[in-house]
N, C-alpha and C. Protein backbone atom coordinates (compact mmCIF):
# COMPACT_ATOMS: atom_id res chain seq x y z
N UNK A 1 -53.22 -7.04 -38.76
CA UNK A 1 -51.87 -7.27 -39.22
C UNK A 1 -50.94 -6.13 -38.80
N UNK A 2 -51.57 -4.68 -38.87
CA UNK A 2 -50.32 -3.69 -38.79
C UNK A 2 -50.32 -3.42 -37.16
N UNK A 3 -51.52 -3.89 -36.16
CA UNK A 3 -51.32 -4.22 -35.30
C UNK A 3 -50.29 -5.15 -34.46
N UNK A 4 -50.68 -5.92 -35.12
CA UNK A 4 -49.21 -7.59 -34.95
C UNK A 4 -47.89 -6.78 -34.91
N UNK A 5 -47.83 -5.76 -36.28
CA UNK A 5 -46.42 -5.65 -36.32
C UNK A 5 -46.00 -4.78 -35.65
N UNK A 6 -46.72 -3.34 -34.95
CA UNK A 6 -46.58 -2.62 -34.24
C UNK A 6 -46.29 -3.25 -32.83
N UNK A 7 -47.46 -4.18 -32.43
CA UNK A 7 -46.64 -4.54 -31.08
C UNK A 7 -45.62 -5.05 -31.26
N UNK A 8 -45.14 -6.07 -32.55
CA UNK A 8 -43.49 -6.83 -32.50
C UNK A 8 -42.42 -5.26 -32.28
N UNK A 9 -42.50 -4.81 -33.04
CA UNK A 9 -41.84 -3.89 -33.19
C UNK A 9 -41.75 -3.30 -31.48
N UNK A 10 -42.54 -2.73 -30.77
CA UNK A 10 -42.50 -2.66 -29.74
C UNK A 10 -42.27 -3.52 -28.65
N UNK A 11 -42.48 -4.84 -28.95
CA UNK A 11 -41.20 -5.48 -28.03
C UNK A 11 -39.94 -5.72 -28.31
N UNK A 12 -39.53 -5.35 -29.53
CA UNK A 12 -38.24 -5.76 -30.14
C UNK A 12 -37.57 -4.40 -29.28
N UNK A 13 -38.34 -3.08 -29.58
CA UNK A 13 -37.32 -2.08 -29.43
C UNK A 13 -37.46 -1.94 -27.31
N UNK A 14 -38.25 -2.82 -26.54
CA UNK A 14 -38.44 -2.96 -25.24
C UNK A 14 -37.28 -4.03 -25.11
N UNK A 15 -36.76 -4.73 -25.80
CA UNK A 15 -35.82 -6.11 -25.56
C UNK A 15 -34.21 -5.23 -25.97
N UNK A 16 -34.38 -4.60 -26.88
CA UNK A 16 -33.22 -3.66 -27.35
C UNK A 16 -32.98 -3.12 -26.16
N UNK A 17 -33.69 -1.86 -25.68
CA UNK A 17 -33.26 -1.20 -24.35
C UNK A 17 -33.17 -2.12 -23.34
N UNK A 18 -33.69 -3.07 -22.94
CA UNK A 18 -32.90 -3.64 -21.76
C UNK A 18 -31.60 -4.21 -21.65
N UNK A 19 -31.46 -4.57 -23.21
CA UNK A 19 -29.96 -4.99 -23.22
C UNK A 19 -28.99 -3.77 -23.09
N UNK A 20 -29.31 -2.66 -23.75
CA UNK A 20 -28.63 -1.78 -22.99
C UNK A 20 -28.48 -1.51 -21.55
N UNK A 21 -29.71 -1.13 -21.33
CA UNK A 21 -29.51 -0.97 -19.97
C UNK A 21 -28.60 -1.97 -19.30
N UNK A 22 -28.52 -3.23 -19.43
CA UNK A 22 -28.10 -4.03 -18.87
C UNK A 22 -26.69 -4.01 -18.95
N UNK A 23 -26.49 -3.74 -19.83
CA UNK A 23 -24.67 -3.72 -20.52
C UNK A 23 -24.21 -2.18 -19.92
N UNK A 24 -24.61 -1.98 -19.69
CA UNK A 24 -24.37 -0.74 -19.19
C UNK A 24 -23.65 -0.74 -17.57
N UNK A 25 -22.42 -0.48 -17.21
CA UNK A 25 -21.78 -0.48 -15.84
C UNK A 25 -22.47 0.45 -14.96
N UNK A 26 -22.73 -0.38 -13.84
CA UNK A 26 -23.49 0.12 -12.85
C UNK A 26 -22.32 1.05 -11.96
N UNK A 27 -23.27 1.97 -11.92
CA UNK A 27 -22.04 3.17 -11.21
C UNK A 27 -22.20 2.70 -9.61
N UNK A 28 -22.75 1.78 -9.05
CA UNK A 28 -22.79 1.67 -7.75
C UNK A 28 -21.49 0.43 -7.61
N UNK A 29 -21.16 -0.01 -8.62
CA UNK A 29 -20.67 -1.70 -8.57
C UNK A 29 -18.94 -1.29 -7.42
N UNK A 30 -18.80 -1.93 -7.03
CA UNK A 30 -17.64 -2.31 -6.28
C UNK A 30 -16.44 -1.63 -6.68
N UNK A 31 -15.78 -1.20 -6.11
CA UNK A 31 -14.05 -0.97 -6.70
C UNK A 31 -13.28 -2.22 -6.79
N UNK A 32 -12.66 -2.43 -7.72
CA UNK A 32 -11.78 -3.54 -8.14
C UNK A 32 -10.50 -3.22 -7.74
N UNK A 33 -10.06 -2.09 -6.96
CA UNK A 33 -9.06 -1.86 -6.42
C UNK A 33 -8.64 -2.88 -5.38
N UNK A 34 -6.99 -2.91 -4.84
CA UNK A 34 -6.81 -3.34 -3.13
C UNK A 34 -6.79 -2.04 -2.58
N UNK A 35 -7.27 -2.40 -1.33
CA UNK A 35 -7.14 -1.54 0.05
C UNK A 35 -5.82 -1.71 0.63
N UNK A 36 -5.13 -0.50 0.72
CA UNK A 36 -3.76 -0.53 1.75
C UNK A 36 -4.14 0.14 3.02
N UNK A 37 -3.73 0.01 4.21
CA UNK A 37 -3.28 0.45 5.06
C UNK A 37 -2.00 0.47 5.73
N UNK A 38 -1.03 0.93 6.04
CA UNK A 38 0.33 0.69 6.14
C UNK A 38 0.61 1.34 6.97
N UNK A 39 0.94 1.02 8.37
CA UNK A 39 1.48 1.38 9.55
C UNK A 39 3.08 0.98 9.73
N UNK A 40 3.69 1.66 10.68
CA UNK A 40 4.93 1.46 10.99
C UNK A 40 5.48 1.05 12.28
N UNK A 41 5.59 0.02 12.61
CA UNK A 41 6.11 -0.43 14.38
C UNK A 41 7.10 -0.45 14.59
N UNK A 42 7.71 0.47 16.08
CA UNK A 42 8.92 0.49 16.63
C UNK A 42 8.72 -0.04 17.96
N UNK A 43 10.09 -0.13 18.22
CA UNK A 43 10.48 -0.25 19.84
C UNK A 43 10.28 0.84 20.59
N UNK A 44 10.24 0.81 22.19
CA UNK A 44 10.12 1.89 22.46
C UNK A 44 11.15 2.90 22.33
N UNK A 45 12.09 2.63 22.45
CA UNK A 45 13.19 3.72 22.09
C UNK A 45 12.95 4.76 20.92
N UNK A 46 12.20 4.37 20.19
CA UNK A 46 12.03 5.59 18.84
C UNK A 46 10.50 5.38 18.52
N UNK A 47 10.19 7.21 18.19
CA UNK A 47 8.83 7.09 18.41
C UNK A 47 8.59 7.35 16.81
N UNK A 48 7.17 7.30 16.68
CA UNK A 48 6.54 7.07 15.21
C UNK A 48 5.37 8.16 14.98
N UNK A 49 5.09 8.88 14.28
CA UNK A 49 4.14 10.09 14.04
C UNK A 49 3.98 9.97 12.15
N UNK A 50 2.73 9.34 12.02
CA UNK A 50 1.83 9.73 12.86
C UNK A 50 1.69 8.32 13.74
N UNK A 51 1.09 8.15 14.88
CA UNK A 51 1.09 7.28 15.83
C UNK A 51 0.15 6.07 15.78
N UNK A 52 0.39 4.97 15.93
CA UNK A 52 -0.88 3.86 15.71
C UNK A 52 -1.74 4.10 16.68
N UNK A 53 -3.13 3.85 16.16
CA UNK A 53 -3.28 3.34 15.52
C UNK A 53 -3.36 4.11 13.49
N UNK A 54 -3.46 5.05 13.49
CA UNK A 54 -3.28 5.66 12.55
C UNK A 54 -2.15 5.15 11.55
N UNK A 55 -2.70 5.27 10.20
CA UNK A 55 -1.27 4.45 8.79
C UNK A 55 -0.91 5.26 8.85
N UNK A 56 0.16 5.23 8.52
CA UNK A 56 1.07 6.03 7.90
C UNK A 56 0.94 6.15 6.24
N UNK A 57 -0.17 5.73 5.93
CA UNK A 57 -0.09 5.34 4.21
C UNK A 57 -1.32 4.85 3.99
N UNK A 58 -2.18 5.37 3.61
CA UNK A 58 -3.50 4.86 3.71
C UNK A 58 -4.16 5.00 1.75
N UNK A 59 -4.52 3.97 1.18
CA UNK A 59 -4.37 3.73 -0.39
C UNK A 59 -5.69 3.19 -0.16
N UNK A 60 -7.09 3.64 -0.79
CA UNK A 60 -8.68 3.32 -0.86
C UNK A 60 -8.23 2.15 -1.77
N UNK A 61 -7.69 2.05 -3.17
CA UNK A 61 -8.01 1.58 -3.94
C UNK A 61 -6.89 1.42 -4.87
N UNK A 62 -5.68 0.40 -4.77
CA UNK A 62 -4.69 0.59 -5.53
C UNK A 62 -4.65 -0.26 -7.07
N UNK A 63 -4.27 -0.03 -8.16
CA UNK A 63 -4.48 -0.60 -8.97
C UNK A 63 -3.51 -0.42 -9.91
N UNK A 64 -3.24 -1.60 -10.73
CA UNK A 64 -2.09 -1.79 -11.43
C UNK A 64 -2.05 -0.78 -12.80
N UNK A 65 -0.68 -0.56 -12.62
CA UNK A 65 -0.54 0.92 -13.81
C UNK A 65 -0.75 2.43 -13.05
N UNK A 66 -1.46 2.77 -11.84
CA UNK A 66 -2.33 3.87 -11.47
C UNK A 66 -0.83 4.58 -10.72
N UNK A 67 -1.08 5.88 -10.61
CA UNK A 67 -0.10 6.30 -10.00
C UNK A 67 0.40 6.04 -8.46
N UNK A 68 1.17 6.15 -7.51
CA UNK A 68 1.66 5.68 -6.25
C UNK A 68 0.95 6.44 -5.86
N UNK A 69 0.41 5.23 -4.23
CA UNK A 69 -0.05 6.34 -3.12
C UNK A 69 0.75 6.56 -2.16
N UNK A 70 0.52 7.61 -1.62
CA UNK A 70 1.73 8.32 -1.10
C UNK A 70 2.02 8.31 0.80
N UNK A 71 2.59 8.13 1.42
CA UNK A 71 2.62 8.50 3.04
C UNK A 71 3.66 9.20 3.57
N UNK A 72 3.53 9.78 4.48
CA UNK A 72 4.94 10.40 5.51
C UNK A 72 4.55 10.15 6.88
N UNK A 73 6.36 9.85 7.52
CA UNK A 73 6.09 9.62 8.76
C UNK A 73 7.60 10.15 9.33
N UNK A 74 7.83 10.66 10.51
CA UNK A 74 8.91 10.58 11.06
C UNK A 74 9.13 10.00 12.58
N UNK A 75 10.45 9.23 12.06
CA UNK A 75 10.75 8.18 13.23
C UNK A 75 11.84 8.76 13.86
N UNK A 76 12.09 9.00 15.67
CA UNK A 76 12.56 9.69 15.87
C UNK A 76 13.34 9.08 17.16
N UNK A 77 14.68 9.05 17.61
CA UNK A 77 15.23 8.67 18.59
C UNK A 77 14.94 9.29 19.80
N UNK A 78 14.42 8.26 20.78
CA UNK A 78 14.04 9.26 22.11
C UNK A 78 14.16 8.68 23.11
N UNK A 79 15.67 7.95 22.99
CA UNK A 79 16.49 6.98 23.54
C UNK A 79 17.63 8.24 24.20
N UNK A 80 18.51 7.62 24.65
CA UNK A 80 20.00 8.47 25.16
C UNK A 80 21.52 7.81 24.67
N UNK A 81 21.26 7.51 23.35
CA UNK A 81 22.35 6.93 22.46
C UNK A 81 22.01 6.93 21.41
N UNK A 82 22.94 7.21 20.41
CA UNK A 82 22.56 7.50 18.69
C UNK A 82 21.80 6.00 18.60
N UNK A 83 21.39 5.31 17.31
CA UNK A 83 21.13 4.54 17.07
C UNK A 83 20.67 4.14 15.65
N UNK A 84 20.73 3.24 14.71
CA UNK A 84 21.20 3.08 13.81
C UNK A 84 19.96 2.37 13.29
N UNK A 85 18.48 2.29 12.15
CA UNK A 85 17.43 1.76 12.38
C UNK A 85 17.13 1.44 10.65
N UNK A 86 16.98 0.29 10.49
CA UNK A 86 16.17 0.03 8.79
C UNK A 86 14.77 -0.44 8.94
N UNK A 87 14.07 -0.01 8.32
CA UNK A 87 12.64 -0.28 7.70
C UNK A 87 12.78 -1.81 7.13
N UNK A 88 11.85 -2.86 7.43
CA UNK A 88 11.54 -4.62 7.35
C UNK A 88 10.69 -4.53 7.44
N UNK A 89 10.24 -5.75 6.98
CA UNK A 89 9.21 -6.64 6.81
C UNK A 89 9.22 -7.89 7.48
N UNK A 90 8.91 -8.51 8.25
CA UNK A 90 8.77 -10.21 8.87
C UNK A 90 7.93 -10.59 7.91
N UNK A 91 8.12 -12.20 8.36
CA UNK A 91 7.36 -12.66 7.62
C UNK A 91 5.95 -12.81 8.09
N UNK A 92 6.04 -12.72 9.46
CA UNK A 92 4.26 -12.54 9.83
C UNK A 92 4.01 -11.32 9.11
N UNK A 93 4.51 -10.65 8.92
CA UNK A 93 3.72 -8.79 8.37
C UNK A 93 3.38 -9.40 7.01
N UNK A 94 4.59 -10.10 6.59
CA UNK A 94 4.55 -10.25 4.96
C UNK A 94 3.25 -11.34 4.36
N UNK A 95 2.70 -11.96 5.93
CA UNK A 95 1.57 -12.49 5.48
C UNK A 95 0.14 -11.71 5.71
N UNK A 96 0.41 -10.92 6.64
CA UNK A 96 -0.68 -9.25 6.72
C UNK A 96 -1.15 -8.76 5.47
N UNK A 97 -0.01 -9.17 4.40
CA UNK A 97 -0.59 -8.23 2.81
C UNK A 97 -1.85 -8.88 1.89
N UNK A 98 -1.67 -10.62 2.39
CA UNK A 98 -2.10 -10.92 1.68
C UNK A 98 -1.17 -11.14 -0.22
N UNK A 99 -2.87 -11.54 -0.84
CA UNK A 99 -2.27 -11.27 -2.16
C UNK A 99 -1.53 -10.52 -2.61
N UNK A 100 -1.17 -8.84 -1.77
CA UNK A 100 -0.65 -7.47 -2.27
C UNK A 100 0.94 -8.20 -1.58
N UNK A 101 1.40 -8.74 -1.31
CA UNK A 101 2.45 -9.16 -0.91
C UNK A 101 3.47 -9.17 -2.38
N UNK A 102 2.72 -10.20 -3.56
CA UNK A 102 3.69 -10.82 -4.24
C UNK A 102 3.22 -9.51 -5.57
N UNK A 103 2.70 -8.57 -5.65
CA UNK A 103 2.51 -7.18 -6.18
C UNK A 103 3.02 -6.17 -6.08
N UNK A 104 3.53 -5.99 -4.44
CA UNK A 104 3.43 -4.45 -4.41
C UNK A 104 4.83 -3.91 -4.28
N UNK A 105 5.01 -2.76 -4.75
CA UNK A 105 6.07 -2.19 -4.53
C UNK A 105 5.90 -1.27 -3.89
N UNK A 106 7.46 -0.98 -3.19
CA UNK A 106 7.37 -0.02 -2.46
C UNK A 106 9.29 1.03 -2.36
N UNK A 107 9.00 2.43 -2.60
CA UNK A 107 10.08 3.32 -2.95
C UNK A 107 9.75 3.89 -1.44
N UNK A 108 10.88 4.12 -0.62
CA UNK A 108 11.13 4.29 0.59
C UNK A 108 12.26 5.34 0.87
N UNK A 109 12.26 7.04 1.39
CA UNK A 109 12.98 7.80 0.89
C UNK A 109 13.13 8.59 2.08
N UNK A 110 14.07 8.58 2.98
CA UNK A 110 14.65 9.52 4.11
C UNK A 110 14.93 11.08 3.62
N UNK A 111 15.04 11.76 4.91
CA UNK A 111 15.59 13.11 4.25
C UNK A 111 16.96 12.88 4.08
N UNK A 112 17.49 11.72 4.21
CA UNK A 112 18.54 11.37 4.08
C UNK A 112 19.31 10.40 2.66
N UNK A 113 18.04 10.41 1.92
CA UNK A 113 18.29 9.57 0.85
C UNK A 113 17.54 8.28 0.68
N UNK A 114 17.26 7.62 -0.37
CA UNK A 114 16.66 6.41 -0.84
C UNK A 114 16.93 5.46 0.26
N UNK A 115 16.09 4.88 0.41
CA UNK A 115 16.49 3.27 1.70
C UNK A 115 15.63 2.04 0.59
N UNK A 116 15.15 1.90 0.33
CA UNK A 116 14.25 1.01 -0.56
C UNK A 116 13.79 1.52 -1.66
N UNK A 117 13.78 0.78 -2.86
CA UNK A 117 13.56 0.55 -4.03
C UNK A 117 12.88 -0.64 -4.46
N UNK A 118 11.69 -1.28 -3.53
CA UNK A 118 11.84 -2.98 -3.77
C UNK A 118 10.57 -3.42 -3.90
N UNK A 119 10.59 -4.36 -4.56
CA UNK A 119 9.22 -5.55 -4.19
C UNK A 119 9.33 -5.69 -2.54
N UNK A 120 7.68 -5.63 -2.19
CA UNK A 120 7.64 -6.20 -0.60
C UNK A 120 8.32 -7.38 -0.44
N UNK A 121 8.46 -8.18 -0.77
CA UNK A 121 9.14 -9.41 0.16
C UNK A 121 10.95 -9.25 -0.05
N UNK A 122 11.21 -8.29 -0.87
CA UNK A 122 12.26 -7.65 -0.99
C UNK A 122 12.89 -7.14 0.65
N UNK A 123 12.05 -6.37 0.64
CA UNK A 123 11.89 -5.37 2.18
C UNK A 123 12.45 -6.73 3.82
N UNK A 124 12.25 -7.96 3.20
CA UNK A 124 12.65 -9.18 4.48
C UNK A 124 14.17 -8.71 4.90
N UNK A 125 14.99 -8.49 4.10
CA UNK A 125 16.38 -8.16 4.53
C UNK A 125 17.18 -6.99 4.79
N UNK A 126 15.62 -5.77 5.07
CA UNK A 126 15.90 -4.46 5.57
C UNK A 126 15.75 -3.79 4.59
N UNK A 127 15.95 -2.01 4.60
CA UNK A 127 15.86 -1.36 3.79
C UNK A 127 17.49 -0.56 4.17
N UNK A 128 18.37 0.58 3.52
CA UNK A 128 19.34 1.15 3.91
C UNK A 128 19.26 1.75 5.73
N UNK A 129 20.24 1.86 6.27
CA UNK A 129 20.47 1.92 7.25
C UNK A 129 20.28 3.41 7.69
N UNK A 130 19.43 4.04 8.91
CA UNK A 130 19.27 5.73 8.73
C UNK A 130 20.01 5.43 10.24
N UNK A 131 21.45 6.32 10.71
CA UNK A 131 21.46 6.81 11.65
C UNK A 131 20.92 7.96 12.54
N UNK A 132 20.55 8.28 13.98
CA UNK A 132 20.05 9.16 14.36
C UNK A 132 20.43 9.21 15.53
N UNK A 133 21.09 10.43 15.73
CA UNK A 133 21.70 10.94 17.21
C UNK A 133 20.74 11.01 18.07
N UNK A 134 21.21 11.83 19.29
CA UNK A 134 20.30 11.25 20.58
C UNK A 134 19.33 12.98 20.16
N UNK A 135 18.01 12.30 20.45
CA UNK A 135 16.50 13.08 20.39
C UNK A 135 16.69 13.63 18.60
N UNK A 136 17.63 13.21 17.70
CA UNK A 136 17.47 13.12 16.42
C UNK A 136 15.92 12.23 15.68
N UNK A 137 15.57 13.16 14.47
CA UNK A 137 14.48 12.32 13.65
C UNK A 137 14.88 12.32 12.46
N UNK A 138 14.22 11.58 11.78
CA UNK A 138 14.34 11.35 10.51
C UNK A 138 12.39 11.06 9.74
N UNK A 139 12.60 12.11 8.59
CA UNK A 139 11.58 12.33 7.92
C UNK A 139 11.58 11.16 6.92
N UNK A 140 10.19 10.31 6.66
CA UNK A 140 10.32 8.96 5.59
C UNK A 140 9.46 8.88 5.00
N UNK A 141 9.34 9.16 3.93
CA UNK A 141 8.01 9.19 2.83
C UNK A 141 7.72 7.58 2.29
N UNK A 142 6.95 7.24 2.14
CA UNK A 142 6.57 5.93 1.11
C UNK A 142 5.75 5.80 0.41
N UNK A 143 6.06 5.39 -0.79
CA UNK A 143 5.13 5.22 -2.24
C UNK A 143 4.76 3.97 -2.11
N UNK A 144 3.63 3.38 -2.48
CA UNK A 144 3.12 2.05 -2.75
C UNK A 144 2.54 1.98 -4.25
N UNK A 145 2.97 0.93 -5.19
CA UNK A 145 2.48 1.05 -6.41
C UNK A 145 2.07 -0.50 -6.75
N UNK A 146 1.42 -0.60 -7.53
CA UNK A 146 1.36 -2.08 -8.15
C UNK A 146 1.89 -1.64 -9.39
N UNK A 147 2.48 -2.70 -10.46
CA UNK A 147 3.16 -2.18 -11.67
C UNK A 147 1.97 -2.19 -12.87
N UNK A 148 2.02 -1.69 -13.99
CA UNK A 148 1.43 -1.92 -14.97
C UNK A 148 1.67 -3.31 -15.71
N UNK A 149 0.06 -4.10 -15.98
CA UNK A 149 0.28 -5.15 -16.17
C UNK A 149 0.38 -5.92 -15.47
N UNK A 150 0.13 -6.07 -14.22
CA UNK A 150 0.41 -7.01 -13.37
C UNK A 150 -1.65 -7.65 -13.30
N UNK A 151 -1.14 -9.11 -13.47
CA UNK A 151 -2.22 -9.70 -13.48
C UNK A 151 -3.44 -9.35 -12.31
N UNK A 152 -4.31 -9.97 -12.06
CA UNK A 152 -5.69 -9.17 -11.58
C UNK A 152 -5.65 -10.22 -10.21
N UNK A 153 -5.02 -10.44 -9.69
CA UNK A 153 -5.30 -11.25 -8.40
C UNK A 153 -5.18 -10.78 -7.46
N UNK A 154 -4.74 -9.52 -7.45
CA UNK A 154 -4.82 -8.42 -6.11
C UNK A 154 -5.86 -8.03 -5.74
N UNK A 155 -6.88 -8.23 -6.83
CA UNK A 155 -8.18 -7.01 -7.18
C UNK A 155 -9.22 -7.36 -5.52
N UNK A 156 -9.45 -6.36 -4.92
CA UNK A 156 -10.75 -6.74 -4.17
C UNK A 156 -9.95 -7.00 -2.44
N UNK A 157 -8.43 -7.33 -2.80
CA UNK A 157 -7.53 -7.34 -0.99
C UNK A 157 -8.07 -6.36 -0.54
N UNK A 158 -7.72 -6.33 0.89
CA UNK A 158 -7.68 -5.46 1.74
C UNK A 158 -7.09 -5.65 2.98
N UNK A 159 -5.81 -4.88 3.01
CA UNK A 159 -4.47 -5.19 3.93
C UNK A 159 -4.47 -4.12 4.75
N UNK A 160 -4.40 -4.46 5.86
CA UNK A 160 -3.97 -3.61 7.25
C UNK A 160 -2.65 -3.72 7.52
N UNK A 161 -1.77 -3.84 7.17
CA UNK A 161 -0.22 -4.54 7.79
C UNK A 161 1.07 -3.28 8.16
N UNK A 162 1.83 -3.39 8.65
CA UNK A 162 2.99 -3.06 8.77
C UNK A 162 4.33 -2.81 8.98
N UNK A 163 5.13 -2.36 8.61
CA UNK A 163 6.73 -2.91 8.34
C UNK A 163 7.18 -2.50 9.59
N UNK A 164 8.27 -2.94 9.67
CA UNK A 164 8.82 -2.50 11.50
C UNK A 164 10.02 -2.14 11.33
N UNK A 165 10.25 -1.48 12.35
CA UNK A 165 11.68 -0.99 12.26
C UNK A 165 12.39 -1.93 13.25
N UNK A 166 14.02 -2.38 12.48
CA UNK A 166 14.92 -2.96 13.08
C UNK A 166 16.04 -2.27 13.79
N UNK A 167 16.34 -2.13 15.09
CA UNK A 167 17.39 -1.10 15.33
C UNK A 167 18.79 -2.11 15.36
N UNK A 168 19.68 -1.84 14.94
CA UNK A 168 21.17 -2.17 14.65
C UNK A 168 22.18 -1.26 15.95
N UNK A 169 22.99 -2.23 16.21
CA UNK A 169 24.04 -1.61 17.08
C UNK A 169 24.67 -0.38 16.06
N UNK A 170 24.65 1.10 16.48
CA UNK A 170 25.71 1.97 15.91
C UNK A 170 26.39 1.18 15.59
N UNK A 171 27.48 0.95 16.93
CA UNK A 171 28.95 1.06 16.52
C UNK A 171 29.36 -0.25 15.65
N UNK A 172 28.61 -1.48 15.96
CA UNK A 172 29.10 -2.45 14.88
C UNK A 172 28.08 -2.92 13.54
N UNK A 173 26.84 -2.05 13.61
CA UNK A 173 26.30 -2.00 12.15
C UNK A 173 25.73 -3.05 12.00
N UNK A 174 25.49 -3.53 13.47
CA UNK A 174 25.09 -5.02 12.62
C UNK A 174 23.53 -5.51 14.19
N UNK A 175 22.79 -6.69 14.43
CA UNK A 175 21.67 -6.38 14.61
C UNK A 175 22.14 -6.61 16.37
């Protein structure tokens, strides 16, 4: 009899630890993050550093609430006329994101001042306008964030994409 109960007892407390164990998060398991990569394409007239294939913005693992990941790049006229250039999105790029499309934000900041403040599909109708004289650059940082709270359907993307630059006539400001 005190046999009987010793082994119950010993499979009870063998059935106990496996449920632990089991409940227990495996430190090998997957990141539930998205993957960014974020490059920047120009024309030839203005060059881009750091240079593709290299991002300009490279995010392992972005996740909603977490702080922005961060990039710099400077785009630089190396044309023989000022020229007048905003940061876009197409809509082929805007399908490059994937799910991180209808998520992500993005704060976009010249040494010249703010150009974007926006949701990506925001970014379709340009960002502020940076002029740059002839062999002039311009320094451009970008934050990528998902917001806090934003539902879980991003979880597991992984986007290669990138925004392009539109050059605008100087003198009439317009494309």
């Amino acid at each position: 009899m005190k046999a009987a109960r010793f082994t119950g007892a010993g499979i009870g407390l063998l059935a106990l630890l496996l449920v632990l164990v089991s409940a227990r998060p495996d430190s090998r398991a997957p990141d539930l993050g998205a993957r960014l990569d974020l490059g920047i394409t120009a024309p030839g007239t203005l060059g881009i550093e750091p240079g593709a294939p290299a991002p300009v913005l490279s995010a392992p693992s972005l996740l909603d609430g977490a702080p922005p990941a961060e990039g710099r790049a400077v785009i630089s006229n190396l044309g023989n006329r000022p020229v007048t250039f905003r940061l876009a999105v197409t809509e082929k790029q805007l399908a490059g994101f994937g799910r991180l499309a209808d998520v992500l934000r993005l704060r976009i900041v010249s040494d010249r001042g703010l150009l974007a403040y926006v949701g990506l599909p925001d970014l379709r109708s340009g960002s502020a306008p940076v002029r740059l004289g002839v062999r002039d650059s311009a320094a451009v940082s970008i934050e990528a964030w998902i917001p806090a709270g934003t539902p879980d359907t991003y979880q597991g993307e992984r986007a290669d994409a990138d925004l392009a630059v539109r050059i605008e006539n100087p003198e009439r400001g317009g494309p």
